[in-house]
N, C-alpha and C. Protein backbone atom coordinates (compact mmCIF):
# COMPACT_ATOMS: atom_id res chain seq x y z
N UNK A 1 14.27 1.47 22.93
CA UNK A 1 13.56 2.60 22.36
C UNK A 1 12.12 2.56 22.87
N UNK A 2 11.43 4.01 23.29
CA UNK A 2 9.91 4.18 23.71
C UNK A 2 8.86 3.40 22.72
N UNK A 3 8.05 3.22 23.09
CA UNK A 3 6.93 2.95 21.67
C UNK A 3 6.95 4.38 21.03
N UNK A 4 6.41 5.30 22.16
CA UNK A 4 6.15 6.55 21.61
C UNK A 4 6.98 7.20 20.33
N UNK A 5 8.56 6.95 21.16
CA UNK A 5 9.64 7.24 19.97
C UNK A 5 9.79 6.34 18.41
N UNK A 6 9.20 5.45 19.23
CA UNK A 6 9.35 4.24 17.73
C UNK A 6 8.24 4.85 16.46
N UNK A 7 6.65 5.27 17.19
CA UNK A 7 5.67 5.24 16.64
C UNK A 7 5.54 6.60 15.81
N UNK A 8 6.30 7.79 16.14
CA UNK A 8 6.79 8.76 15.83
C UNK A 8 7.82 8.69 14.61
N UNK A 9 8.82 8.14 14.96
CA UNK A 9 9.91 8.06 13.62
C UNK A 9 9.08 7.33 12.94
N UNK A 10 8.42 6.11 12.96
CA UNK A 10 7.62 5.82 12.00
C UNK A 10 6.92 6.17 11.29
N UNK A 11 6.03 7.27 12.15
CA UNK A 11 5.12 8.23 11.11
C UNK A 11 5.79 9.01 10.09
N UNK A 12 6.94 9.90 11.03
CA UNK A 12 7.62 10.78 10.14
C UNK A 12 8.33 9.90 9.22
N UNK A 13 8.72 8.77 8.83
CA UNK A 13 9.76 8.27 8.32
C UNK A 13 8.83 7.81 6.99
N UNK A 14 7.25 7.76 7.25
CA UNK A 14 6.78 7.27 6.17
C UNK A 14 6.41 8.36 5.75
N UNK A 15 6.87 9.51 5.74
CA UNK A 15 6.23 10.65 4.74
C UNK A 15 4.94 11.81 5.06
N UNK A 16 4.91 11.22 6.57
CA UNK A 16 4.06 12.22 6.96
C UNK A 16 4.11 13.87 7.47
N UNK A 17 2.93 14.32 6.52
CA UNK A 17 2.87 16.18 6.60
C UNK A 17 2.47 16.61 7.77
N UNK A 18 2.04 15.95 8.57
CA UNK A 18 1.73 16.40 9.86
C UNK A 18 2.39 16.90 11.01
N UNK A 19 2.07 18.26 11.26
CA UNK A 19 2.90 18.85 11.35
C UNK A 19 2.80 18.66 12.82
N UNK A 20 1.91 18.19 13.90
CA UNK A 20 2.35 17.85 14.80
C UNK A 20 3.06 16.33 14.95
N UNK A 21 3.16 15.68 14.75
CA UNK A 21 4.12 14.39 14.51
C UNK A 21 5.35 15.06 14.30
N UNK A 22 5.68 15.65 13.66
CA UNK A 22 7.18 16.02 13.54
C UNK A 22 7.51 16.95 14.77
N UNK A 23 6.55 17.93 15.17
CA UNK A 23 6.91 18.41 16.56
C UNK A 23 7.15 17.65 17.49
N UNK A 24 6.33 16.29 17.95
CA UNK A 24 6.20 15.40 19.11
C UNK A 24 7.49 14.81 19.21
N UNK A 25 8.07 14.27 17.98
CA UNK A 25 9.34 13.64 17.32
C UNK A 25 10.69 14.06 17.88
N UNK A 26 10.58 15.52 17.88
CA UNK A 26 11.96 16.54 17.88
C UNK A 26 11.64 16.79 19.79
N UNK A 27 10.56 16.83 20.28
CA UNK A 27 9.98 17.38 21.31
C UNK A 27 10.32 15.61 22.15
N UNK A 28 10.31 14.69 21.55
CA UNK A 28 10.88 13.33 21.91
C UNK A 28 12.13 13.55 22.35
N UNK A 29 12.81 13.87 21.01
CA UNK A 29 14.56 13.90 21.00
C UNK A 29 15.14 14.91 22.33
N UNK A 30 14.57 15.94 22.25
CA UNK A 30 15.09 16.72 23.36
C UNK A 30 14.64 16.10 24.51
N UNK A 31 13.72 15.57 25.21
CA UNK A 31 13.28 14.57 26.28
C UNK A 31 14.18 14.14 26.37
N UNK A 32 14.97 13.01 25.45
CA UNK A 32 15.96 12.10 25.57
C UNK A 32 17.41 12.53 25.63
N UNK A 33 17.13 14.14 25.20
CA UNK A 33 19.12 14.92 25.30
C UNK A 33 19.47 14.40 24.00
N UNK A 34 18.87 14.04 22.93
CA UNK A 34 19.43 14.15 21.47
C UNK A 34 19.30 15.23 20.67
N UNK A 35 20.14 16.26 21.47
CA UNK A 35 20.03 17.55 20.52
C UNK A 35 19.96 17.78 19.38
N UNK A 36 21.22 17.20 18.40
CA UNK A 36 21.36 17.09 17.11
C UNK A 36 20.36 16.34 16.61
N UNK A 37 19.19 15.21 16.80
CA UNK A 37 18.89 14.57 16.26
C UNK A 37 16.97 16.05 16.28
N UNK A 38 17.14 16.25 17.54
CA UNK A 38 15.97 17.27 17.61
C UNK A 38 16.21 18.57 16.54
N UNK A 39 17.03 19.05 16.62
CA UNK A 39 17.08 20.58 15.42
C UNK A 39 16.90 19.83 14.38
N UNK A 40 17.42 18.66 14.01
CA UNK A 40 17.47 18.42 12.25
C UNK A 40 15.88 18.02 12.14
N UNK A 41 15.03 17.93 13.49
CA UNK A 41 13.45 17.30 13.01
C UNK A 41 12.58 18.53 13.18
N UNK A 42 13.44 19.74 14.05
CA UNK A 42 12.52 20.95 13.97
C UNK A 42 12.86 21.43 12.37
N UNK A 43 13.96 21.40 11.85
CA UNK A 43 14.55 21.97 10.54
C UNK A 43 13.58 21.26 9.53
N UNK A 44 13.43 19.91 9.48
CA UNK A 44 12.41 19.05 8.75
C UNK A 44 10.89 19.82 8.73
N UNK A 45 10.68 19.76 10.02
CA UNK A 45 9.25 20.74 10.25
C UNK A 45 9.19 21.83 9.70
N UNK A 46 9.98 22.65 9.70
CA UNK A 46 10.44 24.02 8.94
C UNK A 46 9.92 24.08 7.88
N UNK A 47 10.92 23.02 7.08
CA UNK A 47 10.96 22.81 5.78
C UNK A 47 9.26 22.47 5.57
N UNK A 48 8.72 21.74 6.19
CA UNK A 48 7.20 20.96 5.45
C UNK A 48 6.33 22.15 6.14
N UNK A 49 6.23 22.61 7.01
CA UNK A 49 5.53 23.74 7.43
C UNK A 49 5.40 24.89 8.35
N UNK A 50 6.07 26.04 7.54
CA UNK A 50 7.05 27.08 8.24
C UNK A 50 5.74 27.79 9.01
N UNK A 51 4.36 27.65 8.56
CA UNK A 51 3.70 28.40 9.41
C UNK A 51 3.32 27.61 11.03
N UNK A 52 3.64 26.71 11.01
CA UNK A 52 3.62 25.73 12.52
C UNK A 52 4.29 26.61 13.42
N UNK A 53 3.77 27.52 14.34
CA UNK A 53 4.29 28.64 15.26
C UNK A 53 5.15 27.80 16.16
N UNK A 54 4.49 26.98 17.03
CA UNK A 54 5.28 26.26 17.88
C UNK A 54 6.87 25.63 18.30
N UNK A 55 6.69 25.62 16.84
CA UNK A 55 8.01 25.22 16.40
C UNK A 55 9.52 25.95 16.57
N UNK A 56 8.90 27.45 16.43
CA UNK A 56 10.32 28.22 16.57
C UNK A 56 10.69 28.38 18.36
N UNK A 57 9.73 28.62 18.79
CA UNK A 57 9.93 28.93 20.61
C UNK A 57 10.42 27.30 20.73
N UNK A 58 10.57 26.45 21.08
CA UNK A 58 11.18 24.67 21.16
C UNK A 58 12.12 24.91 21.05
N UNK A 59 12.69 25.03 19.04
CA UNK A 59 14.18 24.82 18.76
C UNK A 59 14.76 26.34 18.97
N UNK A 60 14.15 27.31 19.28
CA UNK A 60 14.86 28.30 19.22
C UNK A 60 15.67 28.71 21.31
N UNK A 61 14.46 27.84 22.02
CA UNK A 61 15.24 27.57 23.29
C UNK A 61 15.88 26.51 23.49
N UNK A 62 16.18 25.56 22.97
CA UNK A 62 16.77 24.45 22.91
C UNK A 62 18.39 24.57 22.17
N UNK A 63 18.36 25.85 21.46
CA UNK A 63 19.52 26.17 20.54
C UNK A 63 20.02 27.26 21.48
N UNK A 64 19.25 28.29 22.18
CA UNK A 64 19.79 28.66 23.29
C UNK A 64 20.70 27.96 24.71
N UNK A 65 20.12 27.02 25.05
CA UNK A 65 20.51 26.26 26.41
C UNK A 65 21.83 25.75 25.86
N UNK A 66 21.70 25.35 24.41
CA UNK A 66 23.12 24.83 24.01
C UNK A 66 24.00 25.80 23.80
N UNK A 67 23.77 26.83 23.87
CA UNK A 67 25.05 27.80 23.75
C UNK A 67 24.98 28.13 22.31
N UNK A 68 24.37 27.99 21.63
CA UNK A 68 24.28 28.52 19.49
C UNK A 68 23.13 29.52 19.71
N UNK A 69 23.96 30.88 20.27
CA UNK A 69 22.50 31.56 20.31
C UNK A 69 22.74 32.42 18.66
N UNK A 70 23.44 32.15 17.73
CA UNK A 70 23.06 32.62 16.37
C UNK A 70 22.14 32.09 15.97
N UNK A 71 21.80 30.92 16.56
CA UNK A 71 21.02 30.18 15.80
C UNK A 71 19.51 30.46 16.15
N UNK A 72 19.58 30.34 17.53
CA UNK A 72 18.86 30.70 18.53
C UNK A 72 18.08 31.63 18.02
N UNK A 73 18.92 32.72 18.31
CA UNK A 73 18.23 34.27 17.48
C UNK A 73 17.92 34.16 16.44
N UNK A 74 18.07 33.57 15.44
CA UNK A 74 17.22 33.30 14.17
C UNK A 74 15.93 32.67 13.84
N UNK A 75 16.06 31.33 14.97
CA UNK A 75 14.85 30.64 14.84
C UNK A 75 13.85 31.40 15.58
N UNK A 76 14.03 32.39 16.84
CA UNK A 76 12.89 32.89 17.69
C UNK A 76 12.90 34.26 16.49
N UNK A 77 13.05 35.11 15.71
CA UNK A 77 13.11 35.78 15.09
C UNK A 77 12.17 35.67 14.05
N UNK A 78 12.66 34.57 13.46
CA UNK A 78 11.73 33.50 12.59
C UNK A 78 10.42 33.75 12.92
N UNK A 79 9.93 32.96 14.33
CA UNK A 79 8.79 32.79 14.84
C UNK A 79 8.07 33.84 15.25
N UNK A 80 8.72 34.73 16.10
CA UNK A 80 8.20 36.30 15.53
C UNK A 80 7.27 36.53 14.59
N UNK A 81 8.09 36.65 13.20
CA UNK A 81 7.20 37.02 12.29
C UNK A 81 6.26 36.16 11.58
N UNK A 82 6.24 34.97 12.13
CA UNK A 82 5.25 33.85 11.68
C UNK A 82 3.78 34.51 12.50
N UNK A 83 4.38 34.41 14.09
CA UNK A 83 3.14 34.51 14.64
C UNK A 83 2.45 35.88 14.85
N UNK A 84 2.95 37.22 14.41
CA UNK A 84 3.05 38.15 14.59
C UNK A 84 1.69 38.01 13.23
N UNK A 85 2.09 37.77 11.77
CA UNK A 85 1.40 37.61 10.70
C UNK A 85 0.41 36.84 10.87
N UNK A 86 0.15 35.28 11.85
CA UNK A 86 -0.94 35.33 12.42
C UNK A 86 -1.79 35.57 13.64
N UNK A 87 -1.47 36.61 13.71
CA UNK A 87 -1.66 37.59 15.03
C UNK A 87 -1.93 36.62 16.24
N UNK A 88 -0.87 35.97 16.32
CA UNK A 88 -0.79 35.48 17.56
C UNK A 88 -0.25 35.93 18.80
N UNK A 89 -0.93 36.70 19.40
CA UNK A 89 -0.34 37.43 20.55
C UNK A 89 0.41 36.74 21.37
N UNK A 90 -0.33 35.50 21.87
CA UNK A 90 0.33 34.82 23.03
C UNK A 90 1.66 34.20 22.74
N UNK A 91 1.92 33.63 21.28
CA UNK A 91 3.09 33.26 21.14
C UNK A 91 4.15 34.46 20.77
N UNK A 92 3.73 35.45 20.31
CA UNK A 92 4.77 37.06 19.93
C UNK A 92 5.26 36.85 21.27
N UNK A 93 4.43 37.07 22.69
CA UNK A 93 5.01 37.11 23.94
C UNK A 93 5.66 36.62 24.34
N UNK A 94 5.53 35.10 24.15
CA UNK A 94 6.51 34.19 24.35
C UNK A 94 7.93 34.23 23.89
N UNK A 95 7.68 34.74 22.56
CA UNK A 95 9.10 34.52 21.72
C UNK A 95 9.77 35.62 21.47
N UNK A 96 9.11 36.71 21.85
CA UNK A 96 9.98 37.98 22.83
C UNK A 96 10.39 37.41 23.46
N UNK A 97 10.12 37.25 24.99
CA UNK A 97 10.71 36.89 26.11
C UNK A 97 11.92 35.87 26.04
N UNK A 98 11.72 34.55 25.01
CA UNK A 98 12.82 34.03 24.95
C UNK A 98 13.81 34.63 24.09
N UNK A 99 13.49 35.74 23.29
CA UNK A 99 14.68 36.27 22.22
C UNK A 99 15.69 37.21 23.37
N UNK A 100 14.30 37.96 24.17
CA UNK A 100 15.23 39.32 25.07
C UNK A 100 16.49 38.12 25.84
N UNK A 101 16.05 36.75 26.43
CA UNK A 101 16.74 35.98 27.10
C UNK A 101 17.68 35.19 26.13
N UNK A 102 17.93 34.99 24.81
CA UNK A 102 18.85 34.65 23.76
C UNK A 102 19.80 35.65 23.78
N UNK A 103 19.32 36.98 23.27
CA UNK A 103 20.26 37.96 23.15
C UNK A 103 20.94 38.22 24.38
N UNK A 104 20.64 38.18 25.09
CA UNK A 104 21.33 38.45 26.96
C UNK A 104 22.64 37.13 27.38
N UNK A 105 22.23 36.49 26.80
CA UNK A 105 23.42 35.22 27.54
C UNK A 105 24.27 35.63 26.17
């Protein structure tokens, strides 16, 4: 196991709200091709802090490449209206572009 990966589950494992630690974590897992182990740490993130924009464009292309584009389309959908409410232009763009490319495959 990485340090990086070690030092990560550690953080998250002791209870930490930080909401980038749990991104780096899931953003680990997919590095390594642990799909399942990455959605259940973007889903964690979710859960502790749904306004973390970043979060939906990651698992929502990562749930694409795997072929679950229900899922897909939900999480970039999601993120949409996260970043849309904080008028985040640059990520709306983004997560258009990956939804028009969810809905298409």
């Amino acid at each position: 196991m990485s340090k990086r990966l070690g030092m990560l589950e550690q953080m998250t494992g002791a209870g930490s709200k930080d909401p980038f630690a749990w991104y780096a974590l899931a953003n680990e897992y997919t590095s390594l091709g642990r799909t399942d182990d990455a959605v259940k740490t973007y889903g964690s993130l979710r859960a502790i802090d749904p306004a973390y924009v970043p979060q939906y464009l990651m698992c929502g292309s990562l749930l694409s490449k795997e072929g679950k584009k229900a899922e897909a389309v939900e999480w970039l959908k999601a993120g949409l209206e996260v970043a849309r409410t904080k008028g985040d232009g640059h990520a709306v763009s983004e997560l258009e572009s990956a939804l028009a490319e969810a809905e298409d495959d």
